[in-house]
Structure formats: structure tokens, C-alpha cells
PDB file of N, CA and C in Angstrom:
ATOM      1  N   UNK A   1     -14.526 -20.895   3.499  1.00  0.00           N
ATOM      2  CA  UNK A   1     -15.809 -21.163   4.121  1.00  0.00           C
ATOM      3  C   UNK A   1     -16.941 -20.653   3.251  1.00  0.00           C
ATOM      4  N   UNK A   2     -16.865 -19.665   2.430  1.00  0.00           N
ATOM      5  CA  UNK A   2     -18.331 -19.261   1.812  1.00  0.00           C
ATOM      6  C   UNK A   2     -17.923 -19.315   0.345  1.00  0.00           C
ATOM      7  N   UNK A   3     -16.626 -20.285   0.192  1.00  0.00           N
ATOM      8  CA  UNK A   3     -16.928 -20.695  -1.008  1.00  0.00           C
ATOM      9  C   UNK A   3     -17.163 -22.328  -1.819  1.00  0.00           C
ATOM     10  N   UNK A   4     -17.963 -22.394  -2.371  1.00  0.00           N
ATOM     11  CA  UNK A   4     -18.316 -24.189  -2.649  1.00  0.00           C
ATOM     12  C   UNK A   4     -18.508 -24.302  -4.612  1.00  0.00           C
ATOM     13  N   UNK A   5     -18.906 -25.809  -5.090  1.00  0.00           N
ATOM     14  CA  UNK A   5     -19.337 -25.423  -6.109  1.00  0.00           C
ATOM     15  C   UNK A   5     -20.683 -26.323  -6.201  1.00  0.00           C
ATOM     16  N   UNK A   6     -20.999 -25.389  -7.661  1.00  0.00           N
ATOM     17  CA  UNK A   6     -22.212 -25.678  -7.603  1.00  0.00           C
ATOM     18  C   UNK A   6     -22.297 -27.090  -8.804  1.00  0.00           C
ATOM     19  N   UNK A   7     -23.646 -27.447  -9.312  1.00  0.00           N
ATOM     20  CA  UNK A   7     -23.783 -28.357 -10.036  1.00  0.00           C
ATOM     21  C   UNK A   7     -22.735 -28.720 -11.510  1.00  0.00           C
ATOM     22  N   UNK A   8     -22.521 -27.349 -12.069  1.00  0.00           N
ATOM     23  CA  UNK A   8     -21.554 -27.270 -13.031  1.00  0.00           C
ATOM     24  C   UNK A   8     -20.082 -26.705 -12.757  1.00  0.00           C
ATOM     25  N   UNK A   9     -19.724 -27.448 -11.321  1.00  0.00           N
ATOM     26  CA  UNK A   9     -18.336 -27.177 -10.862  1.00  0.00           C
ATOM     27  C   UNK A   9     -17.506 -25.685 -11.181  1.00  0.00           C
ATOM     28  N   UNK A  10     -18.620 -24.873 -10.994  1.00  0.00           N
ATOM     29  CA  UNK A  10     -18.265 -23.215 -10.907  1.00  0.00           C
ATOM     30  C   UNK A  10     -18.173 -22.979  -9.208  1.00  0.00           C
ATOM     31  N   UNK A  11     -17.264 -22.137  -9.255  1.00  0.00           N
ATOM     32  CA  UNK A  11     -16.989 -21.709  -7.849  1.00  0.00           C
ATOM     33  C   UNK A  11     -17.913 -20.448  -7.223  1.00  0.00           C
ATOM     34  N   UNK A  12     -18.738 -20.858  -6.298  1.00  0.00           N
ATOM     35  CA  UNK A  12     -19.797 -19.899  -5.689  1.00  0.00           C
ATOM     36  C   UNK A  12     -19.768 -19.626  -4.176  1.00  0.00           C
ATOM     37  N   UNK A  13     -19.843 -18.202  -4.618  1.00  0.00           N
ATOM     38  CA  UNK A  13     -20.348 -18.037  -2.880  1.00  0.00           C
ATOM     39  C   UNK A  13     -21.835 -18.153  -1.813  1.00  0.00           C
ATOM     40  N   UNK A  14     -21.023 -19.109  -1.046  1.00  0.00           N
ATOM     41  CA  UNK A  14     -22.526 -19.450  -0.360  1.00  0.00           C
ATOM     42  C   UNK A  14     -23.119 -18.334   0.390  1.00  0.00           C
ATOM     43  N   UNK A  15     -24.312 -18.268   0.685  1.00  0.00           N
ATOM     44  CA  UNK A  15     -24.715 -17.258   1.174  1.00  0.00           C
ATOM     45  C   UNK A  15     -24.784 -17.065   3.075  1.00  0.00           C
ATOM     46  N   UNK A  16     -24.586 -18.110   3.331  1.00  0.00           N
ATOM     47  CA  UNK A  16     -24.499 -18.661   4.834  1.00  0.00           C
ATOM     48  C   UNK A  16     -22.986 -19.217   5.320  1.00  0.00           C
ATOM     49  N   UNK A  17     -23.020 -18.758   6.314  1.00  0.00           N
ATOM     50  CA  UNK A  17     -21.441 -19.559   6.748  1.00  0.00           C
ATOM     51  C   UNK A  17     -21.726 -20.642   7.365  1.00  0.00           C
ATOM     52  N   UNK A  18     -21.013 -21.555   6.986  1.00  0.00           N
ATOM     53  CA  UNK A  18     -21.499 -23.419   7.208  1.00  0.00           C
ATOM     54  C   UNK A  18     -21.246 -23.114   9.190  1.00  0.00           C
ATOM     55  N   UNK A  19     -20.350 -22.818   9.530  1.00  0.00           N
ATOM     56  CA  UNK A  19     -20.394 -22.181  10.521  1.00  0.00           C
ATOM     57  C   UNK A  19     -21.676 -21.776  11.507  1.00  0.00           C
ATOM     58  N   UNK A  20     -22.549 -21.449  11.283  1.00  0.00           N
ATOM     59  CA  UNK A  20     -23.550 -21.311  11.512  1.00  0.00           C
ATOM     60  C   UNK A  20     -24.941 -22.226  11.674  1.00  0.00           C
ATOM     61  N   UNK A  21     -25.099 -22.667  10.871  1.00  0.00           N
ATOM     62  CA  UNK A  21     -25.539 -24.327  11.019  1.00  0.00           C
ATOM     63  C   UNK A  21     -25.252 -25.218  12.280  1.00  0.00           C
ATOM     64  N   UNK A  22     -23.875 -24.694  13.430  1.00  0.00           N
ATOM     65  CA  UNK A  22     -23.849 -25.302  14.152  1.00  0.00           C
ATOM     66  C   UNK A  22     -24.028 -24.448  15.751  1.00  0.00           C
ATOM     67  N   UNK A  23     -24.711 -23.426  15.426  1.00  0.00           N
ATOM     68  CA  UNK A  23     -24.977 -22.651  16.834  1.00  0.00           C
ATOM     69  C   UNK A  23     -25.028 -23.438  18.110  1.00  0.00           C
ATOM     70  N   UNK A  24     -26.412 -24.470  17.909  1.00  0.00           N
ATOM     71  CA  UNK A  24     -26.364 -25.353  18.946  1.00  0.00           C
ATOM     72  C   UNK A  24     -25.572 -25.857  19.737  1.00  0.00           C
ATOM     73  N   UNK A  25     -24.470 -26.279  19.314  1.00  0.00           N
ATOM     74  CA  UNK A  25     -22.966 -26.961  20.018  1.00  0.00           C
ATOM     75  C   UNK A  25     -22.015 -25.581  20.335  1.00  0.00           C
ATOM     76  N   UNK A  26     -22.123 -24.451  19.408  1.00  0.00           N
ATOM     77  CA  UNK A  26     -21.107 -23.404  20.213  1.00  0.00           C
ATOM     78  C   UNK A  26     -21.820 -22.675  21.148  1.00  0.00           C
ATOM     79  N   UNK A  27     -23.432 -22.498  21.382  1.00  0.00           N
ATOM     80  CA  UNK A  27     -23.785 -22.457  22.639  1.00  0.00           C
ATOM     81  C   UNK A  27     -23.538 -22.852  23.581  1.00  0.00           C
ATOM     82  N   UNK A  28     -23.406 -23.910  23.645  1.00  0.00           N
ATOM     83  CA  UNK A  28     -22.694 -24.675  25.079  1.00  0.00           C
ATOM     84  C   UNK A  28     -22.086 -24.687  25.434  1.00  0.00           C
ATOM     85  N   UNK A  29     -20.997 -23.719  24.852  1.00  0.00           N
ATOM     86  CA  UNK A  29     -19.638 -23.371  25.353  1.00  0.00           C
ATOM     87  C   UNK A  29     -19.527 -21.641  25.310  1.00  0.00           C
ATOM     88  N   UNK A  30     -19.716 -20.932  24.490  1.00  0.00           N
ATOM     89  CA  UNK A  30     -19.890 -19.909  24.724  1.00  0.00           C
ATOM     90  C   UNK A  30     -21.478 -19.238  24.347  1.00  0.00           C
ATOM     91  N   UNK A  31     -21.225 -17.305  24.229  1.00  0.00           N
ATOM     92  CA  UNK A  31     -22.105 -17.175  24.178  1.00  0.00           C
ATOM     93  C   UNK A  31     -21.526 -16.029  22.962  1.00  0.00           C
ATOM     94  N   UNK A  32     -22.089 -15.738  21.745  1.00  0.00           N
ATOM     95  CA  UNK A  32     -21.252 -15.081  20.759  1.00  0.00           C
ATOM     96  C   UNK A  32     -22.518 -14.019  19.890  1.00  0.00           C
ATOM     97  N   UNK A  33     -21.517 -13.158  19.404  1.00  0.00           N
ATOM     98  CA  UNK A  33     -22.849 -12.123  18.052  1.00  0.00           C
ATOM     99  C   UNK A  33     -22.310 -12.742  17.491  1.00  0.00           C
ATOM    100  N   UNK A  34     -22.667 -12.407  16.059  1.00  0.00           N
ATOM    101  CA  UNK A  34     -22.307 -13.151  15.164  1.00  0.00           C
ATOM    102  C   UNK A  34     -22.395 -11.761  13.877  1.00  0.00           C
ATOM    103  N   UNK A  35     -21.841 -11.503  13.453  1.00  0.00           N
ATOM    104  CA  UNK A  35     -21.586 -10.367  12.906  1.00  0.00           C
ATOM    105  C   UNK A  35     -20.689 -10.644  11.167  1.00  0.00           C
ATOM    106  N   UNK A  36     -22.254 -10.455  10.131  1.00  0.00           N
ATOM    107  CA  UNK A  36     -21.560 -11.396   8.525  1.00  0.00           C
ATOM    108  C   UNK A  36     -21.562  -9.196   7.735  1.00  0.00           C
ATOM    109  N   UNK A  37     -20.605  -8.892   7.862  1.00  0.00           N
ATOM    110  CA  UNK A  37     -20.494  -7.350   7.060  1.00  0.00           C
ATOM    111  C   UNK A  37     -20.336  -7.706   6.057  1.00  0.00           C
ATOM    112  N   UNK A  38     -19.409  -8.975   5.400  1.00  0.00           N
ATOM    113  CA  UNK A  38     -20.150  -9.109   3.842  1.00  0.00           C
ATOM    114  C   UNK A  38     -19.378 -10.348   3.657  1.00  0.00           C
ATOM    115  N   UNK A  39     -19.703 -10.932   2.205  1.00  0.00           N
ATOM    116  CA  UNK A  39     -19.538 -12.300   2.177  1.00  0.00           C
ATOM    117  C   UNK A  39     -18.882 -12.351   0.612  1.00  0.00           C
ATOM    118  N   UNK A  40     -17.761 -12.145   0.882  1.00  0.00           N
ATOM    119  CA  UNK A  40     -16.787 -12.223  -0.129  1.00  0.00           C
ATOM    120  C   UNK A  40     -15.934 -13.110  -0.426  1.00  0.00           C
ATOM    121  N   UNK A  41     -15.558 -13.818  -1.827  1.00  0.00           N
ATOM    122  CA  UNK A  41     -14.590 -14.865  -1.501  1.00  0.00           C
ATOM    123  C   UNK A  41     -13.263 -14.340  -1.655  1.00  0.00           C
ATOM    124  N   UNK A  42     -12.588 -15.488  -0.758  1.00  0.00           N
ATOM    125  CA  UNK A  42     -11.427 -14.981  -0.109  1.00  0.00           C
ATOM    126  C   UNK A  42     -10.285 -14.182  -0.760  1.00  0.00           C
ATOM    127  N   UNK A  43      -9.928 -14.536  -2.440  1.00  0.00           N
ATOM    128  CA  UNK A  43      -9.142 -13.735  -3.591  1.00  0.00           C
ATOM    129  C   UNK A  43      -9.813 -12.640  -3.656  1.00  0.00           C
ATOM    130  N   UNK A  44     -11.033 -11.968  -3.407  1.00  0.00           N
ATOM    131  CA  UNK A  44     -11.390 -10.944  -3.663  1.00  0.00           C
ATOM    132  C   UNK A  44     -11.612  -9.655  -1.859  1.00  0.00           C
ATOM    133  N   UNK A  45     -10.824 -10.248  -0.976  1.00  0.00           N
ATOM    134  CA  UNK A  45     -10.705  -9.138   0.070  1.00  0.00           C
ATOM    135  C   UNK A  45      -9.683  -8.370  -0.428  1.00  0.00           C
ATOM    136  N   UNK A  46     -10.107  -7.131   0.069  1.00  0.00           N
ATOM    137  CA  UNK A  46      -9.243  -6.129  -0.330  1.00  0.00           C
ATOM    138  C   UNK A  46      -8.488  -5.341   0.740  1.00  0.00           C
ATOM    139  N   UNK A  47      -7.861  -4.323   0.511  1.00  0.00           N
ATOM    140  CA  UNK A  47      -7.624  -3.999   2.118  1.00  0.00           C
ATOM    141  C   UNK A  47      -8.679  -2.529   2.849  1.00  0.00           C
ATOM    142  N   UNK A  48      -9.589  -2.181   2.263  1.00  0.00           N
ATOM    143  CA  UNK A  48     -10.958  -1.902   2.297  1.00  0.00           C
ATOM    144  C   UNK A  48     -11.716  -2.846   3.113  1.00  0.00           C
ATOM    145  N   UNK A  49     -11.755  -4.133   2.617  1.00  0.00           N
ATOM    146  CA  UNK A  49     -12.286  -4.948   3.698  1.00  0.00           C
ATOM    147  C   UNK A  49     -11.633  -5.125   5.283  1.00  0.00           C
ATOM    148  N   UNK A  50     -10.533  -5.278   5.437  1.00  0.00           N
ATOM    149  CA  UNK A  50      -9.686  -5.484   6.217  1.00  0.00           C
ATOM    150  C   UNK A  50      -9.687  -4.214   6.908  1.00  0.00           C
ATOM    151  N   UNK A  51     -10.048  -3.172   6.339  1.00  0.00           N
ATOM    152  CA  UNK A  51      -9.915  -1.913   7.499  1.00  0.00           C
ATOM    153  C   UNK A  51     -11.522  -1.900   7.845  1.00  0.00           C
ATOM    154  N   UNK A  52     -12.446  -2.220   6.976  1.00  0.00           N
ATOM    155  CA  UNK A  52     -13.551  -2.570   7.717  1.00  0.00           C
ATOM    156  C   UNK A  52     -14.022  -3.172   8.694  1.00  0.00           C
ATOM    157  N   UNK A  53     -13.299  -4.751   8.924  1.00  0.00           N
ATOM    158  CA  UNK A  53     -13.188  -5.131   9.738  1.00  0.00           C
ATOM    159  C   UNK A  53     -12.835  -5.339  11.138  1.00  0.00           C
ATOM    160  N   UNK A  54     -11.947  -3.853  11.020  1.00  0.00           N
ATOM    161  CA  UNK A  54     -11.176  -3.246  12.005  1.00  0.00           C
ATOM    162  C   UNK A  54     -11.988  -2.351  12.549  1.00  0.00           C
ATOM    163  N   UNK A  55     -12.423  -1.605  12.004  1.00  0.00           N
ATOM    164  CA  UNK A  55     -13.516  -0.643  12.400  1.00  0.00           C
ATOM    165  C   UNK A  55     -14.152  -1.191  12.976  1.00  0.00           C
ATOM    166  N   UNK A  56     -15.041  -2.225  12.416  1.00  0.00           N
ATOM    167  CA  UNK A  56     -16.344  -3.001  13.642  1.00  0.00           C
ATOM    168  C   UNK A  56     -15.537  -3.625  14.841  1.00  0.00           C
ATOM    169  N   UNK A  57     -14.694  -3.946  14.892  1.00  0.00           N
ATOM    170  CA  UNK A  57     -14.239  -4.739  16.128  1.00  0.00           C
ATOM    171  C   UNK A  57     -13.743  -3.073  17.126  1.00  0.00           C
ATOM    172  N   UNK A  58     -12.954  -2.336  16.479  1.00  0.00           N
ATOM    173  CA  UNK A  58     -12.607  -1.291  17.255  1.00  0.00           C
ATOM    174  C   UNK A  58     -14.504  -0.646  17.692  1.00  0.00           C
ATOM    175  N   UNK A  59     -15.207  -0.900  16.916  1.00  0.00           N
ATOM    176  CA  UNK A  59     -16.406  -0.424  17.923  1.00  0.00           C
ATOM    177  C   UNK A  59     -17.146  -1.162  18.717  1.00  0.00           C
ATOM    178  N   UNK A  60     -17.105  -2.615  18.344  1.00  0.00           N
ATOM    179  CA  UNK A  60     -17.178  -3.295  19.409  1.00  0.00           C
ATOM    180  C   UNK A  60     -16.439  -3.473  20.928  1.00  0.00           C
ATOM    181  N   UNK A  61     -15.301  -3.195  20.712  1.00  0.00           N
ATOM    182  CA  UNK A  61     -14.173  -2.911  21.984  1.00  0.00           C
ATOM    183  C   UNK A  61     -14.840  -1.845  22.620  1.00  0.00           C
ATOM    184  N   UNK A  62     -15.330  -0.767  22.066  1.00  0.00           N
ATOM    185  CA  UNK A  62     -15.465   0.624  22.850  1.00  0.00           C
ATOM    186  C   UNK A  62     -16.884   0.319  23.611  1.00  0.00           C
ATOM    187  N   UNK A  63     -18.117   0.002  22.748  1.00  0.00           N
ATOM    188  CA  UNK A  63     -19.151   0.186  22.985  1.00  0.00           C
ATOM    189  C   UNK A  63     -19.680  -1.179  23.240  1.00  0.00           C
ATOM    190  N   UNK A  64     -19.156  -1.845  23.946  1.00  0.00           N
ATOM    191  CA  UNK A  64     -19.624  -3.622  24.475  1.00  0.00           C
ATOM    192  C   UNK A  64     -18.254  -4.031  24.758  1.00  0.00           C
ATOM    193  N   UNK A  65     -18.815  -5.200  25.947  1.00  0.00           N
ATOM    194  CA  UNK A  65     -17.356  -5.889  26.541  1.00  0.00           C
ATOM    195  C   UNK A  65     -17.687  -7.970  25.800  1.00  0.00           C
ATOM    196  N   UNK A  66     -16.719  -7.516  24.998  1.00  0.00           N
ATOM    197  CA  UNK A  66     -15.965  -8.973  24.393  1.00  0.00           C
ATOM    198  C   UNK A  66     -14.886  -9.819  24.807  1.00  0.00           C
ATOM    199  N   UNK A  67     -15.057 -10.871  25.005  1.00  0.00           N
ATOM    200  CA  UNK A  67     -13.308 -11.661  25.357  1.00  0.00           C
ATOM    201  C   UNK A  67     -12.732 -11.662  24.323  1.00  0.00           C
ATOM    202  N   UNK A  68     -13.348 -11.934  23.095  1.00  0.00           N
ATOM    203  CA  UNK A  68     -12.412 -11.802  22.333  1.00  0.00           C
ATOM    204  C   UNK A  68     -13.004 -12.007  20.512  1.00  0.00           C
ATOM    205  N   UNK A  69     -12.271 -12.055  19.588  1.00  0.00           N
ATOM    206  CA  UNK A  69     -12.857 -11.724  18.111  1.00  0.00           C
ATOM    207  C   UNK A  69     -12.801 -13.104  17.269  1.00  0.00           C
ATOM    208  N   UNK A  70     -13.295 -13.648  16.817  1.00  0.00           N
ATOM    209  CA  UNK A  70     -12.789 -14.171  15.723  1.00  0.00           C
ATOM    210  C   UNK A  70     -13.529 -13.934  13.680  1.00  0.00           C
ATOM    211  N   UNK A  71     -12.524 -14.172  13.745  1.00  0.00           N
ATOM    212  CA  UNK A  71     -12.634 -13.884  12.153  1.00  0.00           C
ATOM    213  C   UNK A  71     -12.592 -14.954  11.491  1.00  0.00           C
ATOM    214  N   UNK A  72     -13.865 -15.297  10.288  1.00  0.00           N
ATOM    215  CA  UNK A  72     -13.522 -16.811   9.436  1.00  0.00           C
ATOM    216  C   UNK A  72     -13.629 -16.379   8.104  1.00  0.00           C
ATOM    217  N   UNK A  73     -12.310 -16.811   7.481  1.00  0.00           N
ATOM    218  CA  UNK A  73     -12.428 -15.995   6.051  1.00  0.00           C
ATOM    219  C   UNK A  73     -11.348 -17.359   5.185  1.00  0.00           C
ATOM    220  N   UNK A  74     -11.533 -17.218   3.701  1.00  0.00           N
ATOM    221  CA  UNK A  74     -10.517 -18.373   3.216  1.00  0.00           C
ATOM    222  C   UNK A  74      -8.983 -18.163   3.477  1.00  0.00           C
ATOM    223  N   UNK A  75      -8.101 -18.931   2.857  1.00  0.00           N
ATOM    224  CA  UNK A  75      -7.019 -18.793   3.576  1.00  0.00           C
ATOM    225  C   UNK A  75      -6.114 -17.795   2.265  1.00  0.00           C
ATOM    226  N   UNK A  76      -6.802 -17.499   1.096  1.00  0.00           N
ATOM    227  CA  UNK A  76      -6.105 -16.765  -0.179  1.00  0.00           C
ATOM    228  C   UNK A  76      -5.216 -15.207   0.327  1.00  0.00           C
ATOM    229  N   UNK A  77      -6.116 -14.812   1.239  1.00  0.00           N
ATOM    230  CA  UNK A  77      -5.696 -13.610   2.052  1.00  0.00           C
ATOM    231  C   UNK A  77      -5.493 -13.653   3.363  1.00  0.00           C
ATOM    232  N   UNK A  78      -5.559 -14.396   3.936  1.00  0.00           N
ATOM    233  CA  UNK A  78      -5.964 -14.592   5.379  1.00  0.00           C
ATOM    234  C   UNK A  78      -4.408 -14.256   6.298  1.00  0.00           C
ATOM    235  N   UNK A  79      -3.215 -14.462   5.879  1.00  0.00           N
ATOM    236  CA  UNK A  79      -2.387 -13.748   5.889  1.00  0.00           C
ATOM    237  C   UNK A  79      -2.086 -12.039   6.338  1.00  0.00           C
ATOM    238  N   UNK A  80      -2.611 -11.736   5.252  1.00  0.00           N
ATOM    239  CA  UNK A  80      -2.658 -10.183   5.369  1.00  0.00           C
ATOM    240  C   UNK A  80      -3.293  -9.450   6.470  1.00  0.00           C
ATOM    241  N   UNK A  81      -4.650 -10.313   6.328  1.00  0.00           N
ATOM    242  CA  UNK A  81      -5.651  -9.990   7.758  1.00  0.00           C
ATOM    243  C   UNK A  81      -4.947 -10.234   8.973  1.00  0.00           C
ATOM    244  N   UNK A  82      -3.866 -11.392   8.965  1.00  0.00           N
ATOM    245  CA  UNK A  82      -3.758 -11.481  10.326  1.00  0.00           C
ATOM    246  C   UNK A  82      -2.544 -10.444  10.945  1.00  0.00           C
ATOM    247  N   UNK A  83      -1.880 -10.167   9.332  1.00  0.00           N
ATOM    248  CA  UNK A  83      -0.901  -9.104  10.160  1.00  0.00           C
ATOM    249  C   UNK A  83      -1.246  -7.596  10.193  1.00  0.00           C
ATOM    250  N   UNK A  84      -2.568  -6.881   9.535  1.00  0.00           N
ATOM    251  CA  UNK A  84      -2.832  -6.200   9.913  1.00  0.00           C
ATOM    252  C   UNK A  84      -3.716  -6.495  11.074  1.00  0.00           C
TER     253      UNK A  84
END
């Protein structure tokens, strides 16, 4: 998701999650934060990131009531994330 290319077919990270662009339509179904801690492409999460990510959701659990999390990240690691 935040990675595309640019004019000289180099691989870049976008600065926005395309994701986002469509608030309008996931309003209408839910109601969400939206929470970007950083915007890394997907070969470069580490497991630094992944415990970061854990952290914000474990403080979101404590200190606000959520149904539930989602996470949008490429699929290079996305694995790892899901089993930690």
C-alpha cells in the first residue's frame, strides 16, 4: 500500500495511504482513528516496528474501547506481523 513508482520506475514510498482517500464510503459503515506511526515499505519492517505496533494497540485496549484493529502493511513481512 505505501509503495508505488514513480516516473523513472523507482520504487517509492507514498506518503498517504491510498486507503484514505476513501474515508467517505468507510464512514458509512463504521466509525474508525486512523493511526499512520510510520510509513515504511514493507522489506524494511523490522521487529522494532512490530513491537511498536503492539504497544499502540495494547494502549489503545487500555485507555479507549475498540471493536477491533486493523493493520495495512505490504505483504513482504506481513506474515511475521500476523504471528506475532
Amino acid at each position: 500500500i505505501s509503495m508505488s513508482q514513480d516516473q523513472s520506475n523507482k520504487v517509492v514510498t507514498n506518503d498517504i495511504n491510498p486507503i484514505s482517500m476513501h474515508q467517505d464510503v468507510i464512514n458509512q459503515y463504521a466509525q474508525i482513528d486512523e493511526l499512520n506511526p510510520f510509513n515504511v515499505p514493507s522489506p524494511h519492517m523490522t521487529i522494532q516496528h512490530v513491537k511498536q505496533l503492539k504497544d499502540i494497540i495494547l494502549e489503545a485496549v487500555t485507555n479507549k474501547y475498540y471493536d477491533g484493529f486493523v493493520i495495512t502493511h505490504g505483504t513482504d513481512t506481513l506474515e511475521e506481523t500476523a504471528f506475532l
